[in-house]
N, C-alpha and C. Protein backbone atom coordinates (compact mmCIF):
# COMPACT_ATOMS: atom_id res chain seq x y z
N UNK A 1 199.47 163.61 56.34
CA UNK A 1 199.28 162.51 55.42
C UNK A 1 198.27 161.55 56.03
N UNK A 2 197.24 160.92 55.13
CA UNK A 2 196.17 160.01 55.80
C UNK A 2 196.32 159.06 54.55
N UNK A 3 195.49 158.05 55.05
CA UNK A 3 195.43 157.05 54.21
C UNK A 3 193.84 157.48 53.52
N UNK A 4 193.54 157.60 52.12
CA UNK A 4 192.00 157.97 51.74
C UNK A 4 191.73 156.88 51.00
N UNK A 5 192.03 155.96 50.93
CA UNK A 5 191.21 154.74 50.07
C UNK A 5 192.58 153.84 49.43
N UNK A 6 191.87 152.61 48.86
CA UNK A 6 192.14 151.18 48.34
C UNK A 6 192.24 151.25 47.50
N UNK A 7 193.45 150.74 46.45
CA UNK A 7 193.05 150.12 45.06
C UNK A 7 193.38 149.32 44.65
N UNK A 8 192.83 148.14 43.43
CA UNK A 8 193.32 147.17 43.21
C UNK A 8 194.58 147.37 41.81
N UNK A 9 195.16 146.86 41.72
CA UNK A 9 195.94 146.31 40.33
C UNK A 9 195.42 145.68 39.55
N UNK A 10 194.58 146.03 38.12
CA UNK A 10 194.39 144.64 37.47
C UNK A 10 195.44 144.36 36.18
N UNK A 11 195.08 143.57 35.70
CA UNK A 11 196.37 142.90 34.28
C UNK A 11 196.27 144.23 33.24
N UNK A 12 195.31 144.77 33.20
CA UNK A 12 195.36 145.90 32.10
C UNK A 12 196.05 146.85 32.61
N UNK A 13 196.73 147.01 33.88
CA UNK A 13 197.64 147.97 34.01
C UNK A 13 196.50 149.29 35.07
N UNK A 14 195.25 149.03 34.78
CA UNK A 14 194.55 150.06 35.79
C UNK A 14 194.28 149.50 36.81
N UNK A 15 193.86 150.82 37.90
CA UNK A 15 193.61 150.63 39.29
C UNK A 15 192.16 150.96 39.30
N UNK A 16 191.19 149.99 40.44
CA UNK A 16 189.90 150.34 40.40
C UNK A 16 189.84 150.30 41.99
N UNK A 17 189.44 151.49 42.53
CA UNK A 17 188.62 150.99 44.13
C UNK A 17 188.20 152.44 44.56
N UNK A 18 188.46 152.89 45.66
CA UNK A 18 187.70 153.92 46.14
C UNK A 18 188.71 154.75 47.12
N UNK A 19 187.59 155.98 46.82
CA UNK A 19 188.75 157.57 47.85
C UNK A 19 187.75 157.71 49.00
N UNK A 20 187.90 158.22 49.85
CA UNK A 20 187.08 157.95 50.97
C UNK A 20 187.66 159.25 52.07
N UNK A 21 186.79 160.29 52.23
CA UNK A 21 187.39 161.15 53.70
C UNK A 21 185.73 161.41 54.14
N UNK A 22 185.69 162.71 54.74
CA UNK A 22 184.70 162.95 55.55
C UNK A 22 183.71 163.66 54.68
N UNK A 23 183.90 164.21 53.49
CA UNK A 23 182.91 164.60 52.88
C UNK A 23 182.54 163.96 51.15
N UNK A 24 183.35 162.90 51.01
CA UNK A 24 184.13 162.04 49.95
C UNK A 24 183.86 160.97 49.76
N UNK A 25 182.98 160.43 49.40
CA UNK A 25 183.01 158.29 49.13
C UNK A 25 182.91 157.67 47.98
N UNK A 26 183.79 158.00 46.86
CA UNK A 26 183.39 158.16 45.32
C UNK A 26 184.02 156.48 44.54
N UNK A 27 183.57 155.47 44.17
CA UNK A 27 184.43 154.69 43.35
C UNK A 27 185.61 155.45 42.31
N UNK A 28 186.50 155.00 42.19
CA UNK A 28 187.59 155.66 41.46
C UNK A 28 188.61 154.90 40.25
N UNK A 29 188.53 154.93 38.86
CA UNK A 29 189.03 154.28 38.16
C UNK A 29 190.72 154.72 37.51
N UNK A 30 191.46 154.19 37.86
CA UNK A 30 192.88 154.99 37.04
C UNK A 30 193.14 154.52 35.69
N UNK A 31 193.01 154.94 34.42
CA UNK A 31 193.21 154.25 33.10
C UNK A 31 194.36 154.68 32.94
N UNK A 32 195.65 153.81 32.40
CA UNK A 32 197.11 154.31 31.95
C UNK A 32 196.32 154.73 30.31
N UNK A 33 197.21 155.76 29.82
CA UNK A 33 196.62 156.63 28.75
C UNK A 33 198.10 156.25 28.13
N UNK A 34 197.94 157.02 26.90
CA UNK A 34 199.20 157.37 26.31
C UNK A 34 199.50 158.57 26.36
N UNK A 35 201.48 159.32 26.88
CA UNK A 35 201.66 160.34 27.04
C UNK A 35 202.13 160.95 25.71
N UNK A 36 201.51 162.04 25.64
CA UNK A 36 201.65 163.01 24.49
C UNK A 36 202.59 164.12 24.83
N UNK A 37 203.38 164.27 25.71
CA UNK A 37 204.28 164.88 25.91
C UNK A 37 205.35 164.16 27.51
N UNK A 38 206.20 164.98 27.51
CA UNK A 38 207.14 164.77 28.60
C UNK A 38 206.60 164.81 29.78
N UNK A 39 205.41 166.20 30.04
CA UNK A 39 205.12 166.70 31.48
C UNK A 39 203.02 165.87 31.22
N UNK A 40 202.73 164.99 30.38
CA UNK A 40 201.66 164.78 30.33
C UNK A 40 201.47 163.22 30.94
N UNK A 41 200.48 163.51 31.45
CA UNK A 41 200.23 162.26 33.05
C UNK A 41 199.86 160.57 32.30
N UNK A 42 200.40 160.00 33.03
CA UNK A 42 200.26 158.50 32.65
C UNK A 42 198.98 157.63 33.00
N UNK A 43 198.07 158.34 33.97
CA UNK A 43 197.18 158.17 34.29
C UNK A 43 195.84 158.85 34.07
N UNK A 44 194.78 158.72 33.47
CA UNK A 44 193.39 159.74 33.45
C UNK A 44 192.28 158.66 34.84
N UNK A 45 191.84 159.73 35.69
CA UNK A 45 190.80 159.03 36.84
C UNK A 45 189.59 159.79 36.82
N UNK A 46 188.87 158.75 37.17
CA UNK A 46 187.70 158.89 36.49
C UNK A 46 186.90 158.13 37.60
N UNK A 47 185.77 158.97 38.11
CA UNK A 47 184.62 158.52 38.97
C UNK A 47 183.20 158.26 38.21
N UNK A 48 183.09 157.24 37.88
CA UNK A 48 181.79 157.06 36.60
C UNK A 48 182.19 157.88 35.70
N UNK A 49 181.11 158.44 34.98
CA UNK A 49 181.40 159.39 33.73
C UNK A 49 182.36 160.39 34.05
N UNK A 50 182.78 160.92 35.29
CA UNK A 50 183.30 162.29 35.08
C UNK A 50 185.02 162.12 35.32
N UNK A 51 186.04 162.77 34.63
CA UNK A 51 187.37 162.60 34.87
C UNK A 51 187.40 163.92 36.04
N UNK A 52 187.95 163.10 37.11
CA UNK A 52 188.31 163.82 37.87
C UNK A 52 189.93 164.17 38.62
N UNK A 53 190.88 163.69 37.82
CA UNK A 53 192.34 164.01 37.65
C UNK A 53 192.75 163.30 37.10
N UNK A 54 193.95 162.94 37.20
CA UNK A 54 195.11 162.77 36.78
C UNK A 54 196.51 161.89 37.58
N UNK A 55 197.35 160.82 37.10
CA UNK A 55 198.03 160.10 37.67
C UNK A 55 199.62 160.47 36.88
N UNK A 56 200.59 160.60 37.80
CA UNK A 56 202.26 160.52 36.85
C UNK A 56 202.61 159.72 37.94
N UNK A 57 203.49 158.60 37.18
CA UNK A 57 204.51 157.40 37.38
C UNK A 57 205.71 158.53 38.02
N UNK A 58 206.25 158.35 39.45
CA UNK A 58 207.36 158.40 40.20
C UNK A 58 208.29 157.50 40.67
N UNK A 59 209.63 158.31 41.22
CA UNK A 59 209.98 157.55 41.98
C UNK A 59 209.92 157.60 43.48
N UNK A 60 210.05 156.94 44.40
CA UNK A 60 209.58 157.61 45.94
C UNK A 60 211.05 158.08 45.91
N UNK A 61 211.43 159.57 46.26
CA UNK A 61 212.98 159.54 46.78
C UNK A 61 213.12 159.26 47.95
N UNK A 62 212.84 158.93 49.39
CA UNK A 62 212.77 158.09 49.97
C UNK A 62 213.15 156.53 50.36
N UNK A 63 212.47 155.99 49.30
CA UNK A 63 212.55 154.52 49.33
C UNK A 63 212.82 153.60 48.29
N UNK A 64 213.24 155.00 47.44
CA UNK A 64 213.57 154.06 45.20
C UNK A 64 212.23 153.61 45.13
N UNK A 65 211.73 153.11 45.64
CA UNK A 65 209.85 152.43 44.98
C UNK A 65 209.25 152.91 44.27
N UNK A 66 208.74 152.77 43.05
CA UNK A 66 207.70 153.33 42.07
C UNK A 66 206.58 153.91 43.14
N UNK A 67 206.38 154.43 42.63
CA UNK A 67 205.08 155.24 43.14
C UNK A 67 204.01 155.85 42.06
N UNK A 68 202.63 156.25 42.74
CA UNK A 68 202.11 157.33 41.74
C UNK A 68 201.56 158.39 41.86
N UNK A 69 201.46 159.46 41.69
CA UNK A 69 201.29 160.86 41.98
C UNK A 69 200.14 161.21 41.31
N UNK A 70 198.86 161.81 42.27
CA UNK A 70 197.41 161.73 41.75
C UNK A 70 197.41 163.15 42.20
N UNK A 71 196.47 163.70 41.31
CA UNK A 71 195.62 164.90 41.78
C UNK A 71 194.38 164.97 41.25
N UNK A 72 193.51 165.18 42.00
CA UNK A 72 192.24 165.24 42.20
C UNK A 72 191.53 166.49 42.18
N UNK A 73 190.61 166.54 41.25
CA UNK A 73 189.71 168.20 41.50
C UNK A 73 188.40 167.87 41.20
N UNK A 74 187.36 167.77 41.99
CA UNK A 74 185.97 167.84 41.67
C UNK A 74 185.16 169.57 42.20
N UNK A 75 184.17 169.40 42.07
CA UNK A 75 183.45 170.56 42.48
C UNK A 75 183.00 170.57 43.99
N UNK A 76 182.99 169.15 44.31
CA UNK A 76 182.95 168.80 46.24
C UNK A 76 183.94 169.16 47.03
N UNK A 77 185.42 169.37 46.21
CA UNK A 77 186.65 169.36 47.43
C UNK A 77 186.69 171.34 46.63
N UNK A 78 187.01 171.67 48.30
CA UNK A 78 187.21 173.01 48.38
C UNK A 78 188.45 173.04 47.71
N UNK A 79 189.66 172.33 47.34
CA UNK A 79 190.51 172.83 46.41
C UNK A 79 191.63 171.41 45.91
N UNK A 80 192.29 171.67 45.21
CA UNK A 80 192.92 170.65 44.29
C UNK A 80 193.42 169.46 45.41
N UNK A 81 193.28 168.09 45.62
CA UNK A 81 193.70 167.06 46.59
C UNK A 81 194.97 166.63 45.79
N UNK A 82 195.57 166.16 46.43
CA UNK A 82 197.36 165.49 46.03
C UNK A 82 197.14 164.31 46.53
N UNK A 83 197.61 163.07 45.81
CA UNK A 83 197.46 161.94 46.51
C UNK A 83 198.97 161.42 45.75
N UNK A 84 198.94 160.10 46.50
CA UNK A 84 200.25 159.67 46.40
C UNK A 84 199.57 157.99 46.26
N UNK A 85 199.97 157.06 45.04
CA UNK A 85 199.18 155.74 45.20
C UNK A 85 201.08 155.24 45.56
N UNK A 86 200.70 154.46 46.58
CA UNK A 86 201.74 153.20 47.14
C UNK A 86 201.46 151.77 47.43
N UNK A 87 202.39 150.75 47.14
CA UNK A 87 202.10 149.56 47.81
C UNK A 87 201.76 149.57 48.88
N UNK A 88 200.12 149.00 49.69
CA UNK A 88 199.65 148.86 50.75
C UNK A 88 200.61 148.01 51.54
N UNK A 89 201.89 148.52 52.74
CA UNK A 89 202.38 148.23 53.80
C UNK A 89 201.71 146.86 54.52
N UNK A 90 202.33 145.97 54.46
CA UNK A 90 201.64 144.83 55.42
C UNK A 90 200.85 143.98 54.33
N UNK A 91 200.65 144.41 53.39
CA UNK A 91 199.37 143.44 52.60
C UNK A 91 200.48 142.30 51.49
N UNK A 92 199.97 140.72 51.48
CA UNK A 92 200.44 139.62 51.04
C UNK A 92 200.39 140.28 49.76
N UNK A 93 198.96 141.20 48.46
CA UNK A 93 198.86 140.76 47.79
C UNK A 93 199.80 142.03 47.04
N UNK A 94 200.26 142.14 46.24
CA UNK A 94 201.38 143.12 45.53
C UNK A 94 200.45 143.72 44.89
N UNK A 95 198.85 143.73 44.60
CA UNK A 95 198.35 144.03 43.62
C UNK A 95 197.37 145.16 44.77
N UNK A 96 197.47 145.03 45.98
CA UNK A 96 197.06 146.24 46.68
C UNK A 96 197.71 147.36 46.85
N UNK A 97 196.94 149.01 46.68
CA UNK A 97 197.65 149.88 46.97
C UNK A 97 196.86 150.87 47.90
N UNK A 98 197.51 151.73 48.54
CA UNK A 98 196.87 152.85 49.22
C UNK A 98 196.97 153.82 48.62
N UNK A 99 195.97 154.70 48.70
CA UNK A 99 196.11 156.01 48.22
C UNK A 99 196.26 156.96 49.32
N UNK A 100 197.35 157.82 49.78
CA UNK A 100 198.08 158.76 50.60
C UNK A 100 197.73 160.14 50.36
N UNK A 101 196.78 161.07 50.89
CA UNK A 101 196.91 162.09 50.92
C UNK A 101 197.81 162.63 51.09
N UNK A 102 198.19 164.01 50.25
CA UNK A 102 199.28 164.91 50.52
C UNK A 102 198.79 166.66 50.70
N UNK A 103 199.13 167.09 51.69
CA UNK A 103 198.52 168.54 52.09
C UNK A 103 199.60 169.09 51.33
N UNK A 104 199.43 170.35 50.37
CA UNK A 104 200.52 170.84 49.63
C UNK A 104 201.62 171.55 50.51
N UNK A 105 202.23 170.89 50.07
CA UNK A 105 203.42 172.15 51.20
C UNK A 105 204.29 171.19 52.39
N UNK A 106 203.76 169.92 52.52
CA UNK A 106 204.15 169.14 53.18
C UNK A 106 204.76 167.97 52.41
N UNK A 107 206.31 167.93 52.90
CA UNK A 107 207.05 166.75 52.65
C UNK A 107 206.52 165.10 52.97
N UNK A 108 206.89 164.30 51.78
CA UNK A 108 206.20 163.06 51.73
C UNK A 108 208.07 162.25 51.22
């Protein structure tokens, strides 16, 4: 698990900031959508014009905390990224979050 980027909270309910690893430095927008089914994501993300995944509203089992569950696929990452958006640890403002890589197969 790494930390890959920042995002903010704004009043419309989306997140705007950036993903960031070693071959990766993309601005990143999360729009809450409306779900059209049970298993259909609460989130569409989007790097400028192009949608590049997808966000679902969790719970952490862990820690009860909302959470949000991202996956990511562009044509740059050798295969589908898992991210995890959480309240940024340590930060005053509630409206910061981290975005948490997740390697598949590994408990979070």
């Amino acid at each position: 698990m790494a930390n890959t980027g920042f995002l903010t909270r704004n009043q419309d309910g989306s997140y705007h900031g950036k993903i960031s690893t070693l071959t990766l430095d993309a601005p990143i927008i999360m729009t809450p959508i409306e779900r059209v089914s049970e298993r259909a994501p609460d989130f569409r993300v989007t790097s400028g014009e192009a949608e590049v995944g997808a966000g679902w509203i969790q719970t952490n089992k862990m820690t009860n905390a909302p959470s949000i569950t991202i996956t990511l696929d562009t044509p740059e990452l050798p295969r589908r990224m898992h991210a995890t958006l959480e309240q940024a640890p340590g930060q005053n403002d509630p409206n910061v979050f981290v975005l948490i890589w997740n390697r598949p197969g590994t408990l979070r």
